[in-house]
Protein backbone atom coordinates (compact mmCIF):
# COMPACT_ATOMS: atom_id res chain seq x y z
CA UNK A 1 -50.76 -23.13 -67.02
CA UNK A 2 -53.73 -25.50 -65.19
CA UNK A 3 -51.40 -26.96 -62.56
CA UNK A 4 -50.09 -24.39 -59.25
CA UNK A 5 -46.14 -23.43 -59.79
CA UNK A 6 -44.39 -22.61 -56.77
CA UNK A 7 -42.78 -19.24 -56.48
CA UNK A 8 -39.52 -20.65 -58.13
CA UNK A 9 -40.79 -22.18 -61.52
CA UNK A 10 -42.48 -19.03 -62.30
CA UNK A 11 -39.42 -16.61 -61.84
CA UNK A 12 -37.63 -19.28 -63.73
CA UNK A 13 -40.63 -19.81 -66.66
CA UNK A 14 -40.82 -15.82 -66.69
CA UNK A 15 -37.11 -15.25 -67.11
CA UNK A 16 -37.29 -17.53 -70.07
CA UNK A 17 -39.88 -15.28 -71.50
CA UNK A 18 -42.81 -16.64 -70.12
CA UNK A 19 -44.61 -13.25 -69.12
CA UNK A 20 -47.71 -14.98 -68.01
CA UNK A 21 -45.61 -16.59 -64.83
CA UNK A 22 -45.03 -13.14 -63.54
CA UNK A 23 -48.82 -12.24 -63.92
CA UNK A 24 -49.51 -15.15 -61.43
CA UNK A 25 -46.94 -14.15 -59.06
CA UNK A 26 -48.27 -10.29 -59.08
CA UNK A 27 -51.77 -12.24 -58.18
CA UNK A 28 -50.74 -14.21 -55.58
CA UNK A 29 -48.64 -11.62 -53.43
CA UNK A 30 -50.64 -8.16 -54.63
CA UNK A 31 -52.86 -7.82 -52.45
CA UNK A 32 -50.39 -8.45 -49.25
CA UNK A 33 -48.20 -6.18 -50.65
CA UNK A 34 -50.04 -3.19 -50.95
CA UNK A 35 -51.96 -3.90 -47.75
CA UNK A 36 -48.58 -3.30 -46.27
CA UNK A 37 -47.79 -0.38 -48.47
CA UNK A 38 -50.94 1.70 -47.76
CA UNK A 39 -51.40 0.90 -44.18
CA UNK A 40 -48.12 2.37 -43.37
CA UNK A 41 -48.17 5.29 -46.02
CA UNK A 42 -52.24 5.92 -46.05
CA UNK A 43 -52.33 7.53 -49.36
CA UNK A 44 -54.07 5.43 -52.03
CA UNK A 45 -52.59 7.17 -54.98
CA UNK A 46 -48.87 6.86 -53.35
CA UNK A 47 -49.58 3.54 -52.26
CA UNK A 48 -50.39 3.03 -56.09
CA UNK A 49 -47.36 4.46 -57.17
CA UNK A 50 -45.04 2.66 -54.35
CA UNK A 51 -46.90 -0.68 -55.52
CA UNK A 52 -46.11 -0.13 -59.23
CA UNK A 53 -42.34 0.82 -58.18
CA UNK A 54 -42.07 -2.24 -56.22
CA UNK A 55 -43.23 -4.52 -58.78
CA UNK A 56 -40.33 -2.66 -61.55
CA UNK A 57 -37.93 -2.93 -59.32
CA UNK A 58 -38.60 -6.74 -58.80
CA UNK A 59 -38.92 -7.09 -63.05
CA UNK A 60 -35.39 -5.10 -63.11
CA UNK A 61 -33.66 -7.80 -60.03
CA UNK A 62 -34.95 -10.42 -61.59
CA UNK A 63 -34.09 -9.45 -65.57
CA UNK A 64 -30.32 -8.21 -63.51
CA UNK A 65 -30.03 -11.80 -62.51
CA UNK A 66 -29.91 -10.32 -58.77
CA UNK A 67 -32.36 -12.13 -57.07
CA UNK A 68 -31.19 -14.64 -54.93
CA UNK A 69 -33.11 -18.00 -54.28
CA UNK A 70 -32.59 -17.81 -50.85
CA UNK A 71 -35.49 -17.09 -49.15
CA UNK A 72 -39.16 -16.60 -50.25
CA UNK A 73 -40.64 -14.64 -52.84
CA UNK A 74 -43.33 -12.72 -50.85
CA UNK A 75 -40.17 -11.44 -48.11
CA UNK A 76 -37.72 -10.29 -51.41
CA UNK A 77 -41.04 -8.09 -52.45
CA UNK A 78 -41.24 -6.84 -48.82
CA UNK A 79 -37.95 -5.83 -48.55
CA UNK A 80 -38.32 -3.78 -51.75
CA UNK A 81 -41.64 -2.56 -50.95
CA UNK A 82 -39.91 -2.11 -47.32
CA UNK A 83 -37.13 -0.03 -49.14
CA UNK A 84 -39.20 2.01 -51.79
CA UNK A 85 -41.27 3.32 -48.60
CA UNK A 86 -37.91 4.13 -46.78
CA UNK A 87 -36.60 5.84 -50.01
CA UNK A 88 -39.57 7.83 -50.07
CA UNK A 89 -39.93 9.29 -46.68
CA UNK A 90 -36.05 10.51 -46.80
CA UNK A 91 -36.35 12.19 -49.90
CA UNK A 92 -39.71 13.72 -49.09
CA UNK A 93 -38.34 15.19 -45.46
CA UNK A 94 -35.91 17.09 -48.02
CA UNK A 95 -39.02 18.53 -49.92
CA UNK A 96 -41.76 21.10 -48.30
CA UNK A 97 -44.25 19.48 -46.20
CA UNK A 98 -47.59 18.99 -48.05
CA UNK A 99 -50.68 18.11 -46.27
CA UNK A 100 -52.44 14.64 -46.87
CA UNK A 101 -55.65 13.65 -46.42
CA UNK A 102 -56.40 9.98 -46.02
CA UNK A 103 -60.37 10.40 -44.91
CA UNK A 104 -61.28 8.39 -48.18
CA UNK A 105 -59.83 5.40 -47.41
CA UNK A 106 -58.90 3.29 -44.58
CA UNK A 107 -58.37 -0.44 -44.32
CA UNK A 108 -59.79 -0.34 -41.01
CA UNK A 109 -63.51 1.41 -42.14
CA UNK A 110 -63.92 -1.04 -44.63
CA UNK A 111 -64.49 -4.28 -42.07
CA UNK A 112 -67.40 -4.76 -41.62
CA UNK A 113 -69.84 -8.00 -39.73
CA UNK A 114 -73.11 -8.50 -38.57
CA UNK A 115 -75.63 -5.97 -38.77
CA UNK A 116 -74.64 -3.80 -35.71
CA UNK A 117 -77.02 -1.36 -34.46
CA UNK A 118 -75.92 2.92 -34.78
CA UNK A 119 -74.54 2.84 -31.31
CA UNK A 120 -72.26 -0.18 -31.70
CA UNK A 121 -71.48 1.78 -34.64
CA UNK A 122 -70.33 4.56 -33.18
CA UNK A 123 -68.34 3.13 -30.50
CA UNK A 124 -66.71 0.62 -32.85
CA UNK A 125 -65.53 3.65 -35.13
CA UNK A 126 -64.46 5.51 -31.67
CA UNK A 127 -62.63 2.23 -30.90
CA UNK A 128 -61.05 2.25 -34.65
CA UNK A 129 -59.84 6.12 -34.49
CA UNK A 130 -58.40 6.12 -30.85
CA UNK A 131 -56.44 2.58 -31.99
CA UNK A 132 -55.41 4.13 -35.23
CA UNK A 133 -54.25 7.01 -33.86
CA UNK A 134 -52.57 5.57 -31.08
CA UNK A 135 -50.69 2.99 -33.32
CA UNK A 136 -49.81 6.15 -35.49
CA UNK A 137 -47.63 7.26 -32.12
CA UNK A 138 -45.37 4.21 -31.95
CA UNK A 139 -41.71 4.75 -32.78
CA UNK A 140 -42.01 3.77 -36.62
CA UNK A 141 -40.31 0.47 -36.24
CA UNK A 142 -42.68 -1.30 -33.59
CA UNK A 143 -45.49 0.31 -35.89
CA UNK A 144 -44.07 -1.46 -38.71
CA UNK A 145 -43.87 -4.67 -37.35
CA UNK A 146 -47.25 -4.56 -35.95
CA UNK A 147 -48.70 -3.73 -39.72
CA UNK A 148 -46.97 -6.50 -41.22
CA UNK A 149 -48.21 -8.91 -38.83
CA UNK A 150 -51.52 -7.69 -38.43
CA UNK A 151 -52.90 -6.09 -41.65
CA UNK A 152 -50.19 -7.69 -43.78
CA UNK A 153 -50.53 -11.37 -41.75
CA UNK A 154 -46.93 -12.54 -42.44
CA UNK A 155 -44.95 -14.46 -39.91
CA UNK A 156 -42.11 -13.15 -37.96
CA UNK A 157 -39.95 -14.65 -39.75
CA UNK A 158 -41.27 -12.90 -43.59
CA UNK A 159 -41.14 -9.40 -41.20
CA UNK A 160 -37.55 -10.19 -39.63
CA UNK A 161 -36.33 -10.69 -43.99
CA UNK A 162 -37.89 -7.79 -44.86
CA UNK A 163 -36.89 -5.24 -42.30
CA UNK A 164 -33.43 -6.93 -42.58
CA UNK A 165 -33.11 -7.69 -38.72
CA UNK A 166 -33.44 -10.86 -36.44
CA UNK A 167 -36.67 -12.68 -35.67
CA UNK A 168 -36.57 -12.01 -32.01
CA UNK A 169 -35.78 -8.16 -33.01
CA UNK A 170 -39.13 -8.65 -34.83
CA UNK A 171 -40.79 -10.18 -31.99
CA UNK A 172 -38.85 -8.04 -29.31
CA UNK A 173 -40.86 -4.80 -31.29
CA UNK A 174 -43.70 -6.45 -31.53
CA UNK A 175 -43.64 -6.70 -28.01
CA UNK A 176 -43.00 -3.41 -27.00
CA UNK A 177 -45.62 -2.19 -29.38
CA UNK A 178 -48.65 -4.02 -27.77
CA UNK A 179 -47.11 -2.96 -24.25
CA UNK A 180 -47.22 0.58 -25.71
CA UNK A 181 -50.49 0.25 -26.98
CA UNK A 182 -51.52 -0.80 -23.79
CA UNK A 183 -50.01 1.79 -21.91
CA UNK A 184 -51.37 4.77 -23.93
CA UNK A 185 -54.70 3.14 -23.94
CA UNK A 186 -54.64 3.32 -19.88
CA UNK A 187 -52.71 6.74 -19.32
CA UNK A 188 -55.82 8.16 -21.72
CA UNK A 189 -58.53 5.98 -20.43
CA UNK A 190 -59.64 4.91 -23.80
CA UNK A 191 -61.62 1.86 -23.70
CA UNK A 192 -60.59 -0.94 -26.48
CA UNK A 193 -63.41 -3.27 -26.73
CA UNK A 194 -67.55 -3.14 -27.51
């Protein structure tokens, strides 16, 4: 398969048994995905597990003859990513509380660009904690929006299909999220650029 099939052929080629088409579409949307999925649930191995759910559930859809050629491929995997994550949190607030460490991974540590010196360093990863933390205190839908558009870099329209609202919902939260941000940033003093 030299030549690039769009989203459609492949689900088409897989269902007719072409297993190979699938593998291209887990390859082209994979790493979006589960960008979204751990930056909202910052646990690699339930990421992992969320990821590998998503992807079933999309095999099952698409085997059920569910899947509906309306919109695009990447915002039907959302919304089930969107859903598996929503899933998760309700039955887990019915379970005891166990605490989770994320220290060993973080989207955010891993960017990296020129060769700053140790006190850039340090005030970069001062910058990166207060942001994370404060993003961590948004109400859970303006901090979803702003991780699909920022870490996940889909449009408002791919957030608005997979949260299942309107586009100006999406941007209305987006909105109040940066205002928010803004806000905290000011009330605590905490300085957001080098």
């Amino acid at each position: 398969m030299s030549e690039m099939k769009n989203d459609k052929e492949l689900i088409q080629r897989y269902l007719k048994g072409d297993v190979e088409s699938f593998q291209l579409l887990v390859n082209r949307y994979q790493d979006k995905i589960f960008s979204y999925i751990m930056l909202v649930v910052k646990d690699r191995q339930l990421a992992d597990d969320l990821f590998q759910d998503t992807f079933l559930k999309i095999i099952r859809t698409l085997k059920a003859g569910a899947y509906q050629e309306e919109g695009k491929f990447m915002q039907f995997a959302m919304r089930i990513a969107h859903n598996l994550i929503i899933d998760h949190y309700r039955k887990a607030q019915r379970l005891p509380l166990v605490a989770q460490s994320n220290d060993d991974y973080s989207y955010v540590d891993n960017v990296r660009v020129a060769e700053p010196t140790a006190e850039d360093l340090m005030v970069k990863e001062q910058i990166y904690s207060d942001l994370r933390a404060m993003v961590d205190l948004l109400p859970m839908e303006q901090r979803e929006v702003l991780q699909m558009r920022i870490y996940a870099e889909m449009s408002f329209k791919e957030i608005a299909d997979a949260t299942n609202v309107s586009i100006n919902t999406a941007l209305g939260r987006m909105r109040y999220a940066i205002i928010n941000l803004r806000k905290m940033a000011k009330e605590k003093k905490i300085m957001l650029s080098v």
